[in-house]
C-alpha atoms as a PDB file:
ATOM      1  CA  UNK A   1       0.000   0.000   0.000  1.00  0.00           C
ATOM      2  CA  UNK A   2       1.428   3.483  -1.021  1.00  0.00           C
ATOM      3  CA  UNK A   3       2.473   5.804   1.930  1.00  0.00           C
ATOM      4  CA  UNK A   4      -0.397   8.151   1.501  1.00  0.00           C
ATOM      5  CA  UNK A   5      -3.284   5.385   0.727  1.00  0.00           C
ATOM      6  CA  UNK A   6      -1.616   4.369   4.293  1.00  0.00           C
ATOM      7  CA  UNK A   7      -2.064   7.146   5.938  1.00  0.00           C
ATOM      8  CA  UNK A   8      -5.732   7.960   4.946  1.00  0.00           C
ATOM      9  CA  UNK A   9      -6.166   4.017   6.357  1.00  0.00           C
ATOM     10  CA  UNK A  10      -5.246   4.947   9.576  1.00  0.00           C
ATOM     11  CA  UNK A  11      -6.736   8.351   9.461  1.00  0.00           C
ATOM     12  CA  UNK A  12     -10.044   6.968   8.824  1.00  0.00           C
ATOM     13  CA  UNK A  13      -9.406   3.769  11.335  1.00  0.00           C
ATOM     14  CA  UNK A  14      -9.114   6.623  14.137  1.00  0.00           C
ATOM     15  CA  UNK A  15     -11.636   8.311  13.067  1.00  0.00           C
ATOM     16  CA  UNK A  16     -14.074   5.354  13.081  1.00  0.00           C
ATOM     17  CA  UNK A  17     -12.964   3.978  16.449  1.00  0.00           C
ATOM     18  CA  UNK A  18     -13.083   7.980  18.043  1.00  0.00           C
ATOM     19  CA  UNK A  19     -16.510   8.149  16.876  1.00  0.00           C
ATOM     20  CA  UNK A  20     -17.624   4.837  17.826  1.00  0.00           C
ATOM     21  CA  UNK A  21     -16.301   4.525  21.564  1.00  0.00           C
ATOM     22  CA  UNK A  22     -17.873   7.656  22.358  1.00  0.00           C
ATOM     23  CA  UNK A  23     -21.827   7.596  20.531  1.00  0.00           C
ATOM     24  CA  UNK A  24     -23.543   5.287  23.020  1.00  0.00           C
ATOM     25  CA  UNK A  25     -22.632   7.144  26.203  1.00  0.00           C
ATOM     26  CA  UNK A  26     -23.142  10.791  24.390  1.00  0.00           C
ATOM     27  CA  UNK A  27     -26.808   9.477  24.002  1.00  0.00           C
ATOM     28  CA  UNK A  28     -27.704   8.645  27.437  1.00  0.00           C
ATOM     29  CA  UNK A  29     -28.862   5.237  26.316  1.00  0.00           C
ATOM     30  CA  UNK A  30     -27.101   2.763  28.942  1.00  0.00           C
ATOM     31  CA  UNK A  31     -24.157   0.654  27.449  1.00  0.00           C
ATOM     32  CA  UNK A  32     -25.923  -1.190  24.437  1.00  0.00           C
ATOM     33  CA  UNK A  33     -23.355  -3.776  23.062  1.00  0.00           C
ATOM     34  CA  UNK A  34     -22.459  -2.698  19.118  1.00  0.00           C
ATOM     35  CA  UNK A  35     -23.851  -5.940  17.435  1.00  0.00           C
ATOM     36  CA  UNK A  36     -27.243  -4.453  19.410  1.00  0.00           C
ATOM     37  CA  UNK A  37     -27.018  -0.782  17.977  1.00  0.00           C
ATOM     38  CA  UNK A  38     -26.006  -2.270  14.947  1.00  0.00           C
ATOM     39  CA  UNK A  39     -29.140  -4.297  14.856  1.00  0.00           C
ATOM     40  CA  UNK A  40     -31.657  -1.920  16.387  1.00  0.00           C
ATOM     41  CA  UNK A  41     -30.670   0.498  13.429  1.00  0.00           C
ATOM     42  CA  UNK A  42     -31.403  -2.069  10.994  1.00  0.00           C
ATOM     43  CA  UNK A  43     -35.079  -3.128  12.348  1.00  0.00           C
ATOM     44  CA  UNK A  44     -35.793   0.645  12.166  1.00  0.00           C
ATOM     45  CA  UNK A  45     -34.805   1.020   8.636  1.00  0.00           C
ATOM     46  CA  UNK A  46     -35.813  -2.085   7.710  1.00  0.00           C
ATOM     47  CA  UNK A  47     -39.104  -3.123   9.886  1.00  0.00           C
ATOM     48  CA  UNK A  48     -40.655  -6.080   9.496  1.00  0.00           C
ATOM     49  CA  UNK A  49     -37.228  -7.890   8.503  1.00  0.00           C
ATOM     50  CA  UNK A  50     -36.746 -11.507   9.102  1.00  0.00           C
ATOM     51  CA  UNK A  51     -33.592 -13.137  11.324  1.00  0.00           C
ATOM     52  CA  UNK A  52     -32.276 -13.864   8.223  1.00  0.00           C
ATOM     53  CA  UNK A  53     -32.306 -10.868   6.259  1.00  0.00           C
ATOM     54  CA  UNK A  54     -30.895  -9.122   9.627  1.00  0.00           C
ATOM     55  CA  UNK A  55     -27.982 -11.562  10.000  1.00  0.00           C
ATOM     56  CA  UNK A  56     -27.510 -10.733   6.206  1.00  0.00           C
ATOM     57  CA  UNK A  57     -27.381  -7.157   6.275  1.00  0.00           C
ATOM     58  CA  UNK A  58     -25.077  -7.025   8.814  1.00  0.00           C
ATOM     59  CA  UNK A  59     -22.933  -9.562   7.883  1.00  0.00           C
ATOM     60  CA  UNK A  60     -23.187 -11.881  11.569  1.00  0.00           C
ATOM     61  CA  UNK A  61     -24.395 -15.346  12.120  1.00  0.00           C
ATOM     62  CA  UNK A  62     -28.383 -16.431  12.098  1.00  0.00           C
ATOM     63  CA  UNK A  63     -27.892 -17.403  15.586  1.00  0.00           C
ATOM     64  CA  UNK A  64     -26.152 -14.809  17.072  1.00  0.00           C
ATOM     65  CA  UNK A  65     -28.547 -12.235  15.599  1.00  0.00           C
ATOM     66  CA  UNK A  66     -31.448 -14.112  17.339  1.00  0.00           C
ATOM     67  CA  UNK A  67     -29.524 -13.894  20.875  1.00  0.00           C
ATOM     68  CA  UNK A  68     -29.360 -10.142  20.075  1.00  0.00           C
ATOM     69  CA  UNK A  69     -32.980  -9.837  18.676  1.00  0.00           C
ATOM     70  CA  UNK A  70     -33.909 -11.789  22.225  1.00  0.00           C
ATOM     71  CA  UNK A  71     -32.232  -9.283  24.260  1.00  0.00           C
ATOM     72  CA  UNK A  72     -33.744  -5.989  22.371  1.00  0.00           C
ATOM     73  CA  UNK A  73     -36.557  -7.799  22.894  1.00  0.00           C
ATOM     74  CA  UNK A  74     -36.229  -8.160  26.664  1.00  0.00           C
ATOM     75  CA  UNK A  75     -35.496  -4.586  26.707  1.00  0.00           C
ATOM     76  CA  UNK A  76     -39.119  -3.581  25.099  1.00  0.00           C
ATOM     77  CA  UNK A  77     -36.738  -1.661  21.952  1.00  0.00           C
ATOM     78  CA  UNK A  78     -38.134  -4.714  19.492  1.00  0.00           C
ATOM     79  CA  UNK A  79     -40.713  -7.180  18.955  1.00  0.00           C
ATOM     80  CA  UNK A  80     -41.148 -10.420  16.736  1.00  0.00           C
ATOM     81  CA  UNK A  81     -44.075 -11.659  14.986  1.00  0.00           C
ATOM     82  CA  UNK A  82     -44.224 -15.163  13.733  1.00  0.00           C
ATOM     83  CA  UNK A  83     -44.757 -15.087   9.811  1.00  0.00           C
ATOM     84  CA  UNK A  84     -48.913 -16.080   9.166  1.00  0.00           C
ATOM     85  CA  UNK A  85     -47.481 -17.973   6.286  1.00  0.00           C
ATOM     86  CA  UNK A  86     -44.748 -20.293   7.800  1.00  0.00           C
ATOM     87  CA  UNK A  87     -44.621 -19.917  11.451  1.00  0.00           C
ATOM     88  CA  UNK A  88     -40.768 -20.467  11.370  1.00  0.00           C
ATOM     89  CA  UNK A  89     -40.114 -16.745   9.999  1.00  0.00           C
ATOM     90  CA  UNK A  90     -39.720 -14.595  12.401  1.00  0.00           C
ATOM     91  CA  UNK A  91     -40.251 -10.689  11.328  1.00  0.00           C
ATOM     92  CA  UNK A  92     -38.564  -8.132  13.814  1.00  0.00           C
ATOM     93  CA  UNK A  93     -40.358  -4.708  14.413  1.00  0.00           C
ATOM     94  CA  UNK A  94     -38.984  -1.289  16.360  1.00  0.00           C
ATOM     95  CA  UNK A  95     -41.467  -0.723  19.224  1.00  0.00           C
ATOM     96  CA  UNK A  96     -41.819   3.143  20.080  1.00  0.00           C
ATOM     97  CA  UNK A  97     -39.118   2.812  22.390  1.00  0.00           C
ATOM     98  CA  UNK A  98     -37.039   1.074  19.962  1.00  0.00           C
ATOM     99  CA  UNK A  99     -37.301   4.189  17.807  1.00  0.00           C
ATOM    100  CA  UNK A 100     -36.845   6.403  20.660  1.00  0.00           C
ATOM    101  CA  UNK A 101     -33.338   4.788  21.647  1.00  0.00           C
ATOM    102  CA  UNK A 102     -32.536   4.909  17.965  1.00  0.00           C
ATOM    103  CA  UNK A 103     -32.847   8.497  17.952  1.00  0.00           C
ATOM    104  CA  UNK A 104     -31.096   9.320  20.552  1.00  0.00           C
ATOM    105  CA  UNK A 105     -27.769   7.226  19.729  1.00  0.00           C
ATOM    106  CA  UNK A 106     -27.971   8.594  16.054  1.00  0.00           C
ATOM    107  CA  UNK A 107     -27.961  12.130  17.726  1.00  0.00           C
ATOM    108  CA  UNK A 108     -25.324  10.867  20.296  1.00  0.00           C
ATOM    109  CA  UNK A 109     -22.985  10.249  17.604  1.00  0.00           C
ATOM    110  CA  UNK A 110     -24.171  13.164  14.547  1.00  0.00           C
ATOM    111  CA  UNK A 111     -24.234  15.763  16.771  1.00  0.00           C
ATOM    112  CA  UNK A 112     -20.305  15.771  17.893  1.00  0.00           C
ATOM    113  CA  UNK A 113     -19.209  15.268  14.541  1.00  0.00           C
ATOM    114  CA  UNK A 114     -21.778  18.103  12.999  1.00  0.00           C
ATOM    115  CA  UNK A 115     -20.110  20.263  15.747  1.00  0.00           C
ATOM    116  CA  UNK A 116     -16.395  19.043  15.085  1.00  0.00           C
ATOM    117  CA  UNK A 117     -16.874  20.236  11.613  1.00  0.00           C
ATOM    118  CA  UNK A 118     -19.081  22.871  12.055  1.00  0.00           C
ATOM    119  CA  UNK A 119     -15.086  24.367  13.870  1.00  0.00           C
ATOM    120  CA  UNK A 120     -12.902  23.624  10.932  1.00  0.00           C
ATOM    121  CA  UNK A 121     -12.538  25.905   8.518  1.00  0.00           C
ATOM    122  CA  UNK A 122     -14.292  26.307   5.730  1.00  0.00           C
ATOM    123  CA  UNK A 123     -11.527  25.146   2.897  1.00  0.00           C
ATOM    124  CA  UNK A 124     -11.737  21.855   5.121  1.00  0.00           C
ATOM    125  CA  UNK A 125     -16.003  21.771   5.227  1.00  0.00           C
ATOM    126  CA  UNK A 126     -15.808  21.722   1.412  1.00  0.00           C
ATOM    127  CA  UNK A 127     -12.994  19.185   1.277  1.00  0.00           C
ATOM    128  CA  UNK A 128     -15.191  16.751   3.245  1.00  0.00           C
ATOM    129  CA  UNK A 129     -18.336  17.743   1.719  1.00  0.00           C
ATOM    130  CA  UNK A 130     -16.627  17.024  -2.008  1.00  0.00           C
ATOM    131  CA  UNK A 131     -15.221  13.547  -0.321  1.00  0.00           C
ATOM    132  CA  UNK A 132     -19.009  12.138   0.518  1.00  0.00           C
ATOM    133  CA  UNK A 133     -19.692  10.083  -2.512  1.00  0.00           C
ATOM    134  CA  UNK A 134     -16.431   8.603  -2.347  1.00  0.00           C
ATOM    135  CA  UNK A 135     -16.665   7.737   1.648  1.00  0.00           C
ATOM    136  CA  UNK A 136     -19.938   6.568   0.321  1.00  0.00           C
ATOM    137  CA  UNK A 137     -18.187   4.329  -2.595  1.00  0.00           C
ATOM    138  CA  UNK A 138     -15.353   3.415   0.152  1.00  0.00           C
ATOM    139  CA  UNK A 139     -18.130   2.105   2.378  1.00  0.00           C
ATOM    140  CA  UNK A 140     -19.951   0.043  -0.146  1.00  0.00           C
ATOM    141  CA  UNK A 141     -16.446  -1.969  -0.946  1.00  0.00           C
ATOM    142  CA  UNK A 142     -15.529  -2.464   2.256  1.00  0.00           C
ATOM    143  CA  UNK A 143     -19.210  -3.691   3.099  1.00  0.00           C
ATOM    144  CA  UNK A 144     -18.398  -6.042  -0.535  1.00  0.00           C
ATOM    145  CA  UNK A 145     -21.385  -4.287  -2.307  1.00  0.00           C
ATOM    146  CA  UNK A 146     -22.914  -1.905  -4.261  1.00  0.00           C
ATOM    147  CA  UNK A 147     -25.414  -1.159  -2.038  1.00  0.00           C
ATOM    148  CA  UNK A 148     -25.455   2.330  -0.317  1.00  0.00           C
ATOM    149  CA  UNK A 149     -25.716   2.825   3.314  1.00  0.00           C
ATOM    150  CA  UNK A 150     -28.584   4.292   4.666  1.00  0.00           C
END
């Protein structure tokens, strides 16, 4: 890997891992493992998913998607519904709460970084704002589609 290609790596690694270790607690949610925020963001943009097409989206194994989907469920943020056509299909909904919890981690990590670069200058605002589609394009390889994130 070339020097630079390097360096915008780890750049973006540290940037990813800042943001991350700090979003749950900035929302006042309670500790809520990753493979859980992952997931609850998923049933919210995706409700009425099954197991399966969770697990798929986010790249983890069937079974430990359920173990999460039981615990969200324990926690009133989701609920399942067995399928009225094959009672092994199990769709996954937000509950209000669900959505409420949502909201406040996406806030608890948007609204550090909207204020991080609402301070840089504003040479460094358009650089980033110019770079979106290809973060965008970056994220869709690593993720080993074409698919967009939401």
């Amino acid at each position: 890997m070339s020097e630079p290609r390097r360096d915008l790596a780890d750049v973006l690694r540290e940037l990813g891992w800042t943001i991350h270790r700090r979003a749950p607690e900035r929302a006042g949610v309670g500790p809520i493992p990753t493979t859980e925020v992952a997931l609850l963001k998923q049933v919210v943009e995706n409700p009425g998913a099954t197991v399966g097409e969770l697990a798929q989206a986010l790249g983890l194994r069937q079974p430990n998607v359920s173990r999460a989907v039981a615990t969200l469920c324990a926690q009133g943020l989701v609920t399942k519904e067995s399928s009225p056509t094959d009672r092994r299909i199990t769709h996954v909904r937000a509950t209000d709460l669900g959505r409420s919890e949502h909201e406040a981690i996406t806030a608890g990590w948007s609204e550090p970084i909207e204020a991080a670069l609402s301070s840089l200058s504003e040479k460094h605002q358009r650089t980033l704002g110019a770079a979106e589609e290809a973060l965008t394009a970056l994220y869709a390889a690593l993720r080993g589609s074409d698919e967009l994130p939401r």
